[in-house]
Protein backbone atom coordinates (compact mmCIF):
# COMPACT_ATOMS: atom_id res chain seq x y z
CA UNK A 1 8.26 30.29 9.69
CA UNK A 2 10.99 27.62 9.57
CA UNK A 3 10.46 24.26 7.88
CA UNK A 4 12.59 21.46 8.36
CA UNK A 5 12.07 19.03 5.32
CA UNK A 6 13.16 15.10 5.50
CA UNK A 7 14.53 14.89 2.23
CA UNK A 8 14.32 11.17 1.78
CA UNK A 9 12.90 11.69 -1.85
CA UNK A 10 15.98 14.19 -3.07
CA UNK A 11 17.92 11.06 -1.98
CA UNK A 12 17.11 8.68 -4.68
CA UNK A 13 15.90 8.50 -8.42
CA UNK A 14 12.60 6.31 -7.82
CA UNK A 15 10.50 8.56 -6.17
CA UNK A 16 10.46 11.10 -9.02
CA UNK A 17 6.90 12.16 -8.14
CA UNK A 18 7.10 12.63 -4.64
CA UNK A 19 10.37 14.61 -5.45
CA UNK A 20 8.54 16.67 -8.29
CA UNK A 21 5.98 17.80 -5.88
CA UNK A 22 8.15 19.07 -3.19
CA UNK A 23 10.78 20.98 -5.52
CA UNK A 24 7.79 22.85 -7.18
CA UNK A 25 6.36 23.83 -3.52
CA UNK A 26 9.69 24.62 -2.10
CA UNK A 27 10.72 26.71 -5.25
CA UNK A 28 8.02 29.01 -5.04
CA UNK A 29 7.66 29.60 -1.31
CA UNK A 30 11.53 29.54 -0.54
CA UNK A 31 11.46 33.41 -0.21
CA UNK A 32 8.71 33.22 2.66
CA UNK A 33 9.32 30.21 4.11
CA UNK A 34 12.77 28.95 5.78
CA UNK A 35 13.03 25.99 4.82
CA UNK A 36 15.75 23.42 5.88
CA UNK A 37 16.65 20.26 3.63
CA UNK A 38 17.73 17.69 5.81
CA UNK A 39 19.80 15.31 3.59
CA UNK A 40 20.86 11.72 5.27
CA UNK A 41 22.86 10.71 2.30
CA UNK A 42 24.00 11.82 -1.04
CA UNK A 43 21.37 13.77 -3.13
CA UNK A 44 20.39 12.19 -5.94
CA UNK A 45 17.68 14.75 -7.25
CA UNK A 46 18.31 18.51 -7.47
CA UNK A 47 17.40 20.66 -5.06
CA UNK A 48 15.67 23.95 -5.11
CA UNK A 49 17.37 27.36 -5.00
CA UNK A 50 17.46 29.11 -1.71
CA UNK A 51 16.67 26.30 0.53
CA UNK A 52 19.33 25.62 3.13
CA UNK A 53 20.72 22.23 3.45
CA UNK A 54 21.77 19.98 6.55
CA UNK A 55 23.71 17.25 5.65
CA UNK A 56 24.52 13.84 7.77
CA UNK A 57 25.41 10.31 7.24
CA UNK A 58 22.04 8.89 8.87
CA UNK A 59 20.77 6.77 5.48
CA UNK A 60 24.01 7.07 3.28
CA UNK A 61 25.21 2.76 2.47
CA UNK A 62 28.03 1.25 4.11
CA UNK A 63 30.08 -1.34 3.02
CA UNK A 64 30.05 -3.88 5.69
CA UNK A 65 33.12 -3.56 6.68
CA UNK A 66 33.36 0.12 7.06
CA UNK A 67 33.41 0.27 10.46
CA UNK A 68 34.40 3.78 10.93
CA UNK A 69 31.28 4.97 8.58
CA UNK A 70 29.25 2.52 10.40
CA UNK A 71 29.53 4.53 13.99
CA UNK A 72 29.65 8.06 12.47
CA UNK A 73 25.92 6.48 11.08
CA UNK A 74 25.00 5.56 14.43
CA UNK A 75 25.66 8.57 16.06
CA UNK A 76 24.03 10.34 13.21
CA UNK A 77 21.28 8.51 13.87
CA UNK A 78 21.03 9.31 17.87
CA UNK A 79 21.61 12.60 17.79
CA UNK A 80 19.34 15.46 16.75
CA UNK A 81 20.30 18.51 15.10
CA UNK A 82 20.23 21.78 17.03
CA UNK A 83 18.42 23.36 13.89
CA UNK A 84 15.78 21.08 14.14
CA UNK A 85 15.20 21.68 17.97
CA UNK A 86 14.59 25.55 16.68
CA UNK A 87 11.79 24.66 13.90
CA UNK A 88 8.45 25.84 14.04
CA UNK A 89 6.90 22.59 11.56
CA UNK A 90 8.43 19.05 10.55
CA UNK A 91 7.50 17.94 7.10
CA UNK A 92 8.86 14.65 6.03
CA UNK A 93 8.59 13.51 2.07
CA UNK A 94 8.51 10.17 3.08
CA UNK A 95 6.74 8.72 6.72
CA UNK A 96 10.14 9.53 9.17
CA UNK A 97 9.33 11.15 12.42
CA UNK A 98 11.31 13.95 13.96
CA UNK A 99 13.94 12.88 16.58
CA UNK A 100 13.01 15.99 18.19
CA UNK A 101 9.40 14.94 20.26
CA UNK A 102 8.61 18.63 20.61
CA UNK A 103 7.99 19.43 17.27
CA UNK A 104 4.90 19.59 15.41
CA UNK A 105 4.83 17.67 12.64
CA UNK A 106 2.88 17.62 9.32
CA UNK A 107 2.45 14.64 6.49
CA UNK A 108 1.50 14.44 3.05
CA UNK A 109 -0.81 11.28 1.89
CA UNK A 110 -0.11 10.17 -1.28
CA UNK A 111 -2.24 7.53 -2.12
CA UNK A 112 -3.72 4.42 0.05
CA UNK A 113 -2.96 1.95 -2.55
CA UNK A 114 -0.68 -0.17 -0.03
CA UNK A 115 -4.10 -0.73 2.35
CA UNK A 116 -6.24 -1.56 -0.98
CA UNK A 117 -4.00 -3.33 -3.38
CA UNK A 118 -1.68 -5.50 -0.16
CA UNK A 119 -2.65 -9.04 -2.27
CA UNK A 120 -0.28 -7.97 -4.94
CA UNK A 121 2.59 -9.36 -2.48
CA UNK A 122 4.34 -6.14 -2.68
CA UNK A 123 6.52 -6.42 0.64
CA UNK A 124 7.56 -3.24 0.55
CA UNK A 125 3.95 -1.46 0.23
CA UNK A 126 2.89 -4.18 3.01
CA UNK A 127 5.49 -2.92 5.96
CA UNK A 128 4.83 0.63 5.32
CA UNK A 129 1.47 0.68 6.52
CA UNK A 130 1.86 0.77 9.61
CA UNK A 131 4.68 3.31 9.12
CA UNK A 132 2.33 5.71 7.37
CA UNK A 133 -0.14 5.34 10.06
CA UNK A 134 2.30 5.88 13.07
CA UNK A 135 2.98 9.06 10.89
CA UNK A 136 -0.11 10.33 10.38
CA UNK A 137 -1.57 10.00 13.69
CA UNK A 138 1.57 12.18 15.23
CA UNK A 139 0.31 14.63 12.25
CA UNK A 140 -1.21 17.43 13.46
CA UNK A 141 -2.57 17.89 10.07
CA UNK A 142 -2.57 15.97 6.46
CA UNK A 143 -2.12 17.16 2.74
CA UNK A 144 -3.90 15.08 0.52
CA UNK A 145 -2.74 15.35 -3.01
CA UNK A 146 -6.30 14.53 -4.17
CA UNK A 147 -10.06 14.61 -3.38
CA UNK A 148 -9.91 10.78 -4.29
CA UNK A 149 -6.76 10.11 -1.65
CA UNK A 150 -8.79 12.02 1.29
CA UNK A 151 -11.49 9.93 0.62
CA UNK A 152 -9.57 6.87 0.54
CA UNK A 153 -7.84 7.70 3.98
CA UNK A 154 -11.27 8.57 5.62
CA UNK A 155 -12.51 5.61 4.41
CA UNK A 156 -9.68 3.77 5.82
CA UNK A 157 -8.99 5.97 8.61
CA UNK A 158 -12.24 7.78 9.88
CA UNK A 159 -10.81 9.61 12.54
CA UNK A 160 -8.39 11.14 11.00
CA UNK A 161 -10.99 13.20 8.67
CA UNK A 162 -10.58 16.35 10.48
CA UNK A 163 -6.90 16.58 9.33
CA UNK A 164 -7.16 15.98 6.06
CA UNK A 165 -7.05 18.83 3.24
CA UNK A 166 -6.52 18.52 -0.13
CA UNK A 167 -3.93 20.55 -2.04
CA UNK A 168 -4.19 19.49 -6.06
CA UNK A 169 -0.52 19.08 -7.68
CA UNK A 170 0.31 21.80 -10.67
CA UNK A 171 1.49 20.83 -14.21
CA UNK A 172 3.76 23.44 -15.50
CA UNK A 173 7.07 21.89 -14.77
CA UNK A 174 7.86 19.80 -18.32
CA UNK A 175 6.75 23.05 -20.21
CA UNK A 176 10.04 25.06 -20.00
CA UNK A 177 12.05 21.84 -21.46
CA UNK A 178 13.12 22.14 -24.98
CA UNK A 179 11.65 19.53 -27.34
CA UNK A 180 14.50 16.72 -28.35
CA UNK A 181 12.96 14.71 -30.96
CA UNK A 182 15.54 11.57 -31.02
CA UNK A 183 15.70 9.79 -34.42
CA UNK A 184 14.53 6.35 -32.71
CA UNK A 185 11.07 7.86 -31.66
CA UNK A 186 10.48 9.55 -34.86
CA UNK A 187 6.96 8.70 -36.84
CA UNK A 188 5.77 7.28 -33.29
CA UNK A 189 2.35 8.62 -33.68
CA UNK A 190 2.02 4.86 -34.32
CA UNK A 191 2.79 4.06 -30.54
CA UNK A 192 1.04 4.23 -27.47
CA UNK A 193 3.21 5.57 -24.57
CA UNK A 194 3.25 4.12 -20.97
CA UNK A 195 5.04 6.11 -18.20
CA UNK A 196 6.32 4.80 -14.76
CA UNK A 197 6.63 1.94 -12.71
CA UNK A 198 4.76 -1.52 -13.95
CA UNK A 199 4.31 -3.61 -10.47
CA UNK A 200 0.79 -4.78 -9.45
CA UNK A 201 -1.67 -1.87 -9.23
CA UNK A 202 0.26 -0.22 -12.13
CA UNK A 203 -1.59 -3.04 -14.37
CA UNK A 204 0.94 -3.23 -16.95
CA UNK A 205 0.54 -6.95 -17.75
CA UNK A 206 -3.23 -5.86 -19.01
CA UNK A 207 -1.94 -3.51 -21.42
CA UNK A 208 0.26 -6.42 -22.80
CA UNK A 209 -2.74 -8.34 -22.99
CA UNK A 210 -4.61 -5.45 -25.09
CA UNK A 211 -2.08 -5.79 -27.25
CA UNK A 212 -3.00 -9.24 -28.21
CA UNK A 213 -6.44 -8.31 -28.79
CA UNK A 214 -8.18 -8.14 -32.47
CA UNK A 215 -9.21 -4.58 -31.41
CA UNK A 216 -6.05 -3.27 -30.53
CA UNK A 217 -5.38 -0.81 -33.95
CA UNK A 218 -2.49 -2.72 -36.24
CA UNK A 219 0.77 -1.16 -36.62
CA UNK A 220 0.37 1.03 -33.30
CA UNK A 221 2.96 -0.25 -30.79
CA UNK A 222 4.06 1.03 -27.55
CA UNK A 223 6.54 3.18 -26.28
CA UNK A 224 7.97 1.93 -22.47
CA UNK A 225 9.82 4.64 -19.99
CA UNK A 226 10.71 3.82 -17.19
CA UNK A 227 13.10 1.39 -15.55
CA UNK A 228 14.49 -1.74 -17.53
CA UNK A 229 12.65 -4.43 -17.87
CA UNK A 230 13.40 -7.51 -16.41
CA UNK A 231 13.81 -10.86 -17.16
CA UNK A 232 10.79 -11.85 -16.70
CA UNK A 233 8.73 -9.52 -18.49
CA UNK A 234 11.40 -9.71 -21.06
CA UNK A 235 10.85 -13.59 -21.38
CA UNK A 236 6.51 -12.57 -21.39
CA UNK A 237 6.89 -10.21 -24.26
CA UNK A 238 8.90 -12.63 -26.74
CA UNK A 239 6.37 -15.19 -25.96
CA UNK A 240 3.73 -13.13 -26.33
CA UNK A 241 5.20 -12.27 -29.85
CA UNK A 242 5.44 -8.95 -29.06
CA UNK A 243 8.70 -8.22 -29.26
CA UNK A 244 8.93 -6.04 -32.40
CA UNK A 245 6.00 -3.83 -31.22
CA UNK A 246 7.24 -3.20 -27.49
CA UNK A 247 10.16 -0.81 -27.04
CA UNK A 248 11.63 0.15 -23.82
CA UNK A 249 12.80 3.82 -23.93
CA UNK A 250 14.84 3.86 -20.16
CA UNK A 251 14.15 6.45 -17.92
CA UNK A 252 14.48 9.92 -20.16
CA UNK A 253 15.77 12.76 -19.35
CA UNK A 254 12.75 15.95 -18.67
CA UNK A 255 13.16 16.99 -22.38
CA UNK A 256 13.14 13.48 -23.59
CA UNK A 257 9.58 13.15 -21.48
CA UNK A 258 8.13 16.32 -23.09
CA UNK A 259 9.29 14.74 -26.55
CA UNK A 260 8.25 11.52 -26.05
CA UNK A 261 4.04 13.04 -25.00
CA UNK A 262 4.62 15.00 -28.01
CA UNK A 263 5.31 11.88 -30.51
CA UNK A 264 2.85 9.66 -28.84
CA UNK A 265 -0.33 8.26 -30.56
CA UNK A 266 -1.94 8.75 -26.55
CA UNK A 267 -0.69 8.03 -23.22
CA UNK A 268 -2.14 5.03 -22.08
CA UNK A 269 -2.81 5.08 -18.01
CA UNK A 270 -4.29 1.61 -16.89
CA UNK A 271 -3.85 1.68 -13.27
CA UNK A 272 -6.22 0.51 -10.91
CA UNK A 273 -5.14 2.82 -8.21
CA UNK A 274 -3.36 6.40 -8.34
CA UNK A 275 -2.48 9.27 -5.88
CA UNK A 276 -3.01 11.58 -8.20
CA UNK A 277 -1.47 10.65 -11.52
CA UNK A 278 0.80 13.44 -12.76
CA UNK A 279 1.18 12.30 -16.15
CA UNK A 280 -2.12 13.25 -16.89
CA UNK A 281 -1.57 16.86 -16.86
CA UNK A 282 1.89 16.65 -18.41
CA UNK A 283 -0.04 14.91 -21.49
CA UNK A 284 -2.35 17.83 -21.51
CA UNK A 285 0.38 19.67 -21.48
CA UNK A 286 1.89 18.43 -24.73
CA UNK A 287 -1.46 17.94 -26.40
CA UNK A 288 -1.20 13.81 -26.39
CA UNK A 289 -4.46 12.62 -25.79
CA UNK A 290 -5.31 10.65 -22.68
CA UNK A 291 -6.69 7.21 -22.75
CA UNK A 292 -7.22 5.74 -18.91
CA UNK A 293 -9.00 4.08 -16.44
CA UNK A 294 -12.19 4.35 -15.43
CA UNK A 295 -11.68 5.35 -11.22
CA UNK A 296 -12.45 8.37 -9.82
CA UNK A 297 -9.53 10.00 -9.37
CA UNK A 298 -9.02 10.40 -12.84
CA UNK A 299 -12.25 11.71 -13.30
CA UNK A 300 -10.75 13.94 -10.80
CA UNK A 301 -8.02 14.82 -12.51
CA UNK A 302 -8.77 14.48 -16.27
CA UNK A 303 -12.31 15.29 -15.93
CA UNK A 304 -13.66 14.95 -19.39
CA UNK A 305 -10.02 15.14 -21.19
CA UNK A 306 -9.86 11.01 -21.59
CA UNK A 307 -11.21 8.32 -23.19
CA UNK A 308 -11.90 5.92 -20.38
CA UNK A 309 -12.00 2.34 -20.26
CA UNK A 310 -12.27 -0.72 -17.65
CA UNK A 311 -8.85 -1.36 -16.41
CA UNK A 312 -9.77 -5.00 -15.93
CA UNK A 313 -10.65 -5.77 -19.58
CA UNK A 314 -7.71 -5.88 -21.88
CA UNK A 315 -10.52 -5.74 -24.77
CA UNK A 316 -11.79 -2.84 -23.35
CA UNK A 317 -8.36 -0.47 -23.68
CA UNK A 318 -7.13 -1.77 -26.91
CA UNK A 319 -10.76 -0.19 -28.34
CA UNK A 320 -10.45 2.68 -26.91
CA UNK A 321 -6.37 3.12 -27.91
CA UNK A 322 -8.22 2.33 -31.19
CA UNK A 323 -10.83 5.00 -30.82
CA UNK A 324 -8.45 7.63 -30.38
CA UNK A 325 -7.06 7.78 -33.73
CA UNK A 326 -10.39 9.05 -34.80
CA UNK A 327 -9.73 12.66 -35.31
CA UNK A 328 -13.16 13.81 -34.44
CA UNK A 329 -12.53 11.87 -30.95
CA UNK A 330 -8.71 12.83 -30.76
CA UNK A 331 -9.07 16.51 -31.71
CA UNK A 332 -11.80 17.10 -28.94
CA UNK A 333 -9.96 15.38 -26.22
CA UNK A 334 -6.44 17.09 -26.59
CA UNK A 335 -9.17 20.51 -26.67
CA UNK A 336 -10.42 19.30 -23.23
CA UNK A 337 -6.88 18.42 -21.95
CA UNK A 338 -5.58 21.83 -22.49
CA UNK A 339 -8.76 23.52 -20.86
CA UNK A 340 -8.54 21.10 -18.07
CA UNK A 341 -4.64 22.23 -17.04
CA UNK A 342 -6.41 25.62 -16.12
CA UNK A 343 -7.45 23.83 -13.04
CA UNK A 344 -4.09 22.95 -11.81
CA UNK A 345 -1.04 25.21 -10.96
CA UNK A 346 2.12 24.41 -9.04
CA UNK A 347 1.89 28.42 -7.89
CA UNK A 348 -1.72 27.83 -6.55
CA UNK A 349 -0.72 23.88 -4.88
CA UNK A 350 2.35 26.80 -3.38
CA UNK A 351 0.54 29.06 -2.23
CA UNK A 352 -2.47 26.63 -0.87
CA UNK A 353 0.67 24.69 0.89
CA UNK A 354 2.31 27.67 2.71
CA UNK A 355 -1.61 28.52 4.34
CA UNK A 356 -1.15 24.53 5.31
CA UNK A 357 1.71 25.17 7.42
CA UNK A 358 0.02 28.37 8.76
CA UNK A 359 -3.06 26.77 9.65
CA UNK A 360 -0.98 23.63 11.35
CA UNK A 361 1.28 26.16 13.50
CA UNK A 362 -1.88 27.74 14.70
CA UNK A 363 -3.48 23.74 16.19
């Protein structure tokens, strides 16, 4: 069977997820499937061993006066590959469509949070939809990375039920990382750790707001990864007093991650909306309790490994960062967590993906 993967998410450092999820597939099937990594500009994430690569200019930045670039881009861009003429499935990791009209194509939904959470002004999430949906109707069928997304997308999108099927993410992949304690996060038991991206749905700004609750616990701070903060949020924090309690880690490297769950009072997940949310097995994975809200798909996901709490009530997560430093509520829950990651497996999400592309040759 030959694959020909759009490798939009190898091409950049923001889509870390996306990325995470097709490198663990493609590692583990790359000996039955043949799969093709179409690259349109520099890779930026590494890619997995034995998969072939074809490389053109079709997304790579131009300086605006690099003229020659510029047409070598264009005709990148109106031309399609021979390989791809010859393969059986297309499988983008983003919502591009094959230039090839022949080819069957398949798509992966990651979340609907553009459709529900559009008043957030995120312009971005706003012109994608209609991107996503010219994608998945030319689908001939749809992974869903959770029971939660499918449901979302039928809700949304009724008639596309009878493509969706749901292939649960693994956890394994921080585990072979070597612990590197840095001196700066040392004794951080006394923080709470949040992970990712902190726009809108994300509801970072609430989590601030716990912190300037009576029932957040004193002397427990919080630990920040992800990308800098800006100005903004900079100017929020100091106002807010917080400034000593709030520290902004940057964007660490995998054995930094596995460090910093290990360290961590809890990971604190207060999103209103999620995919999936990966981070939930990789703090099972390093025994840091979960604290997070209270939607289904991380009852999904966590099942009971969590304290939950009401995303929408800043009092509401600061007592329940403040319940987890109860040892007979912290020692259960990390018990649960690692009982729960029994349920997920990147070699199971592998295999369950390569009878996906069987089953969508065979439509």
């Amino acid at each position: 069977m030959k694959v020909w993967i759009d490798g939009i998410a190898f091409e950049n450092a923001q889509q870390k997820g996306i990325w995470r999820v097709f490198f663990e597939i493609m590692s583990r099937t790359s000996q039955v499937i043949d799969y093709t990594l179409w690259l349109r500009s520099a890779a930026k994430q590494p890619i997995p061993r034995g998969v072939r690569v074809y490389q053109d200019n079709g997304r790579e930045e131009i300086g605006r006066y690099s003229l020659s670039k510029r047409i070598v881009r264009r005709l990148a861009n109106r031309s399609v590959p021979k390989e791809l003429k010859n393969a059986d499935l297309f499988h983008s990791t983003g919502f591009t469509l094959p230039l090839h009209d022949g080819i069957k194509t398949v798509n992966t939904v990651y979340d609907m949070i553009a459709e529900s959470h559009f008043y957030i002004g995120i312009r971005e999430l706003e012109e994608g939809i209609s991107v996503k949906q010219q994608a998945y109707e030319r689908a001939c069928l749809l992974s869903c990375i959770s029971q939660a997304t499918a449901s979302e997308l039928t809700a949304y999108q009724p008639h596309l039920t009878s493509k969706a099927r749901v292939i649960p993410l693994g956890h394994e992949h921080l585990l072979s990382e070597k612990s590197t304690v840095r001196e700066s996060m040392a004794g951080s038991m006394n923080a709470a750790l949040f992970i990712g991206n902190r726009y809108g749905y994300k509801n970072f700004v609430n989590l601030l707001y716990a912190m300037l609750t009576s029932a957040w616990p004193p002397k427990v701070g919080l630990h920040v990864i992800g990308p800098p903060f800006s100005s903004a949020e900079l100017a929020w924090i100091k106002r807010s007093g917080l400034s000593d309690r709030v520290s902004h880690l940057g964007c660490l490297s995998t054995a930094g991650l596995s460090s910093a769950y290990r360290t961590a009072r809890c990971l604190v997940f207060p999103s209103f909306q999620e995919g999936f949310g990966l981070p939930c097995l990789e703090a099972h994975s390093f025994r840091c309790p979960l604290v997070c809200s209270d939607i289904p798909v991380f009852h999904e996901v966590a099942g009971g490994a969590a304290l939950f709490f009401d995303p929408h009530l800043p009092t509401d997560i600061a007592q329940q960062v403040n319940r987890i430093g109860d040892p007979n509520v912290r020692q259960p829950i990390i018990d649960e967590g690692t009982e729960n990651l029994l349920r997920f497996c990147w070699d199971t999400s592998a295999q369950r993906t390569a009878e996906f592309y069987e089953e969508a040759l065979r439509q």
